[in-house]
N, C-alpha and C. Protein backbone atom coordinates (compact mmCIF):
# COMPACT_ATOMS: atom_id res chain seq x y z
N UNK A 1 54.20 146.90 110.41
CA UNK A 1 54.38 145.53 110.84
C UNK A 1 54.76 144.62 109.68
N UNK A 2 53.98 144.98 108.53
CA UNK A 2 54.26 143.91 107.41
C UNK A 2 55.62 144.14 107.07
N UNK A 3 56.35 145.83 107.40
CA UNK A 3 57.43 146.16 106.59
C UNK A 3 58.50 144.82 107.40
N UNK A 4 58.39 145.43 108.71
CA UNK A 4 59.47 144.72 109.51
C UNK A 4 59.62 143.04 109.04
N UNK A 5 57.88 142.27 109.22
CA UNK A 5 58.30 140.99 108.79
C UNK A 5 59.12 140.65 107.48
N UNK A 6 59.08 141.56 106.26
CA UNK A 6 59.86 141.32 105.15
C UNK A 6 61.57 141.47 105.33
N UNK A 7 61.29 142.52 106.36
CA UNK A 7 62.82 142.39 106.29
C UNK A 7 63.38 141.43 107.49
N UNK A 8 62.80 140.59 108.38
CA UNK A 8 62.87 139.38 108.59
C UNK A 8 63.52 138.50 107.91
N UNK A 9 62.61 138.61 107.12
CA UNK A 9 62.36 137.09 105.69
C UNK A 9 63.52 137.44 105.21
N UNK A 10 64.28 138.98 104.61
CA UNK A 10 65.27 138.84 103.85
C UNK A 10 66.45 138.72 104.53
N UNK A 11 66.31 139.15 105.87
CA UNK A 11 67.59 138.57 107.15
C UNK A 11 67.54 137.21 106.90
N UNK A 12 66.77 136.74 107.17
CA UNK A 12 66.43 135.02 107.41
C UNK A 12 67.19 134.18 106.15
N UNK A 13 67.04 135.22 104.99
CA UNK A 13 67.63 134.64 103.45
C UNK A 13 68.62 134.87 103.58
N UNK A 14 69.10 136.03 103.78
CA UNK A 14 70.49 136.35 103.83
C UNK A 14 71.43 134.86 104.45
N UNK A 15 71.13 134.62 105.40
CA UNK A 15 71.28 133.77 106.59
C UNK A 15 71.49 132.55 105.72
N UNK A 16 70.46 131.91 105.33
CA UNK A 16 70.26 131.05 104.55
C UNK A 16 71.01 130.52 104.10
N UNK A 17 71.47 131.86 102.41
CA UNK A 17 72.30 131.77 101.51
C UNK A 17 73.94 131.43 102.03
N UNK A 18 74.25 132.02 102.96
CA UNK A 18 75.81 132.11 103.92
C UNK A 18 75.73 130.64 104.30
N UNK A 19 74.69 130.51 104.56
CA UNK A 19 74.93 128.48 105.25
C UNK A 19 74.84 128.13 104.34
N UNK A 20 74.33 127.81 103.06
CA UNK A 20 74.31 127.05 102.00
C UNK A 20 75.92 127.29 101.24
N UNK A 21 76.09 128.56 101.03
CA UNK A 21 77.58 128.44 100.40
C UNK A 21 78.52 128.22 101.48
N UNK A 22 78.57 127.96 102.34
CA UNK A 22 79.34 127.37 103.50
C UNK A 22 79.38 125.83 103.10
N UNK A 23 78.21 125.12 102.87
CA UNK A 23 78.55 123.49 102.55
C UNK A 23 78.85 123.22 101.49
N UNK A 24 78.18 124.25 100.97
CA UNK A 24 79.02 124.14 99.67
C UNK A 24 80.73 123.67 99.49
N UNK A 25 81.02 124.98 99.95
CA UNK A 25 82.91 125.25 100.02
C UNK A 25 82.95 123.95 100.89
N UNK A 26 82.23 123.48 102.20
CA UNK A 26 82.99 122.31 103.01
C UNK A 26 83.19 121.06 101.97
N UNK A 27 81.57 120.81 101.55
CA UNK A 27 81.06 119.80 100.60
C UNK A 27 82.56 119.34 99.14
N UNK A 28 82.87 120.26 98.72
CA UNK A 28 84.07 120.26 97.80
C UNK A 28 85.05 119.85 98.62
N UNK A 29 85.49 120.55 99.40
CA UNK A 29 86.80 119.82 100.42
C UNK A 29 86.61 119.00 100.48
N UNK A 30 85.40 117.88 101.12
CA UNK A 30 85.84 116.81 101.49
C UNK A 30 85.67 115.55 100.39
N UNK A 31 84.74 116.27 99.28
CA UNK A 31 85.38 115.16 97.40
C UNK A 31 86.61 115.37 97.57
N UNK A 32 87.04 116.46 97.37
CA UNK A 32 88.69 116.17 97.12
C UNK A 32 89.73 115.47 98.26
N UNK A 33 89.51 115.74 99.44
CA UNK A 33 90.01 114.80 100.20
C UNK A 33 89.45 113.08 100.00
N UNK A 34 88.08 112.96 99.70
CA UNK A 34 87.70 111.48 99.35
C UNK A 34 88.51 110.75 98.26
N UNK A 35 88.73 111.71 97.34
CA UNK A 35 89.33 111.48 95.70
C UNK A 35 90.78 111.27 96.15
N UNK A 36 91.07 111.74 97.24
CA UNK A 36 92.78 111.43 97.32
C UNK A 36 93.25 110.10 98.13
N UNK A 37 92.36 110.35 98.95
CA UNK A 37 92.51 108.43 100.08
C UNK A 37 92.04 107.43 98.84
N UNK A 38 91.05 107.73 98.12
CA UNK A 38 90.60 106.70 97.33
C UNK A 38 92.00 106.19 96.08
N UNK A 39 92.22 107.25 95.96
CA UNK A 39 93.70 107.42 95.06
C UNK A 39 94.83 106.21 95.94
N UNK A 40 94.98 106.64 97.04
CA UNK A 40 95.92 106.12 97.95
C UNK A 40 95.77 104.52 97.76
N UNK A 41 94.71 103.97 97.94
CA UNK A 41 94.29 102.72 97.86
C UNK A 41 94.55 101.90 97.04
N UNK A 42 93.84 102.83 95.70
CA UNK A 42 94.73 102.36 94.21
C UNK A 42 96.36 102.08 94.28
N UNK A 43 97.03 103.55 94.27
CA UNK A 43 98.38 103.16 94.68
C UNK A 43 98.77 102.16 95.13
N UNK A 44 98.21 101.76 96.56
CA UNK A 44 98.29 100.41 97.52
C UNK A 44 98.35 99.29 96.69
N UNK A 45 97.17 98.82 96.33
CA UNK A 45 97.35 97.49 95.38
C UNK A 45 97.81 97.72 94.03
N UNK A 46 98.39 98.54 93.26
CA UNK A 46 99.19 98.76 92.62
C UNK A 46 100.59 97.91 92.28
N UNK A 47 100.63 98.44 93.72
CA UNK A 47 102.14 98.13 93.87
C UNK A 47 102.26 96.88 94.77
N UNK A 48 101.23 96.45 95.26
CA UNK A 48 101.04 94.84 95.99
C UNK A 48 101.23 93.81 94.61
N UNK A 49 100.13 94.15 93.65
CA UNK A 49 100.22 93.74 92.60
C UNK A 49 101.47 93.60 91.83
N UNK A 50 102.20 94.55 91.83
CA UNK A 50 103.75 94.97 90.90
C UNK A 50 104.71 94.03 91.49
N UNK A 51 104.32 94.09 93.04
CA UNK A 51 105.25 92.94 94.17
C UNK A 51 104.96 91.68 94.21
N UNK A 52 103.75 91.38 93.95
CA UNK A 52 103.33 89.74 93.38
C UNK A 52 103.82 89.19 92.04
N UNK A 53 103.79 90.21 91.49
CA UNK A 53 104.22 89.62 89.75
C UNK A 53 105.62 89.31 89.91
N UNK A 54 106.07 90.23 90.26
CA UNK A 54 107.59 90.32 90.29
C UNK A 54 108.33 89.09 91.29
N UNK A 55 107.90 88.83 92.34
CA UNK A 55 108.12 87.73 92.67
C UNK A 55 107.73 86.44 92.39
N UNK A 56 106.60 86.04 91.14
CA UNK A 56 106.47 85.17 90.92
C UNK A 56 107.30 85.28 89.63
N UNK A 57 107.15 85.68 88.99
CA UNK A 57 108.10 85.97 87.60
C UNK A 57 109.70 85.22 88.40
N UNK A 58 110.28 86.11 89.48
CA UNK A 58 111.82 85.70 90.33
C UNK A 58 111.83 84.04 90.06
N UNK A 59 110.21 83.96 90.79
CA UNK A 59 110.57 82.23 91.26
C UNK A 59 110.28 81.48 90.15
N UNK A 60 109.95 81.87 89.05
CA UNK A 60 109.96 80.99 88.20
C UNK A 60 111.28 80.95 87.15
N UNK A 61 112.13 82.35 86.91
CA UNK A 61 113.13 82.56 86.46
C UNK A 61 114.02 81.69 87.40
N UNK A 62 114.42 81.38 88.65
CA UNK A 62 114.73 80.66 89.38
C UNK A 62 114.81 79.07 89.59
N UNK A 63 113.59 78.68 88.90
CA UNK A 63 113.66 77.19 89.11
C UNK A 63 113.57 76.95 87.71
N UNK A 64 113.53 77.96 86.54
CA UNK A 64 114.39 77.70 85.40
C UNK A 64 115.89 77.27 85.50
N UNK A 65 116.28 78.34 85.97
CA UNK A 65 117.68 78.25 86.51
C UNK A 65 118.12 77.30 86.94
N UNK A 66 117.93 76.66 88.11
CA UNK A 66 117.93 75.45 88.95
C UNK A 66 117.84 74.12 88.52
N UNK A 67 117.11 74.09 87.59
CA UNK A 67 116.83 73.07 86.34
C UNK A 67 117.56 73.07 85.35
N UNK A 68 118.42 74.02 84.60
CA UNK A 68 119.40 74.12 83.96
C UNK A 68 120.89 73.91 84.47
N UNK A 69 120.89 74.17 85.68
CA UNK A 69 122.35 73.99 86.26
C UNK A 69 122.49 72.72 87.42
């Protein structure tokens, strides 16, 4: 009886271990998917930013202009 419950316990571990490295492997997928939308975002105002400058820089090169001619 005692034999059988041990090998229970080491089914039961076995078991265990397979679900734990299972979230593992999921657990990594979804940092790296987090790390890439988060990336995306950056990108986003990046280039909102790059598009604000740049058009204020225009309008002021502009009413330089406008003022000179």
């Amino acid at each position: 009886m005692a034999e059988r419950t041990v090998t229970e316990i080491l089914e039961a571990l076995a078991r265990i271990e397979t679900d734990v490295k299972t979230i593992a492997q999921n657990s990594a997928d979804h940092e790296a998917r987090l790390r890439i939308l988060e990336q995306k975002n950056g990108k986003r105002m990046e280039s909102l930013t790059l598009a604000a400058v740049t058009a204020a820089v225009v309008g002021i090169v502009g009413y330089a202009i406008g003022k000179l001619f």
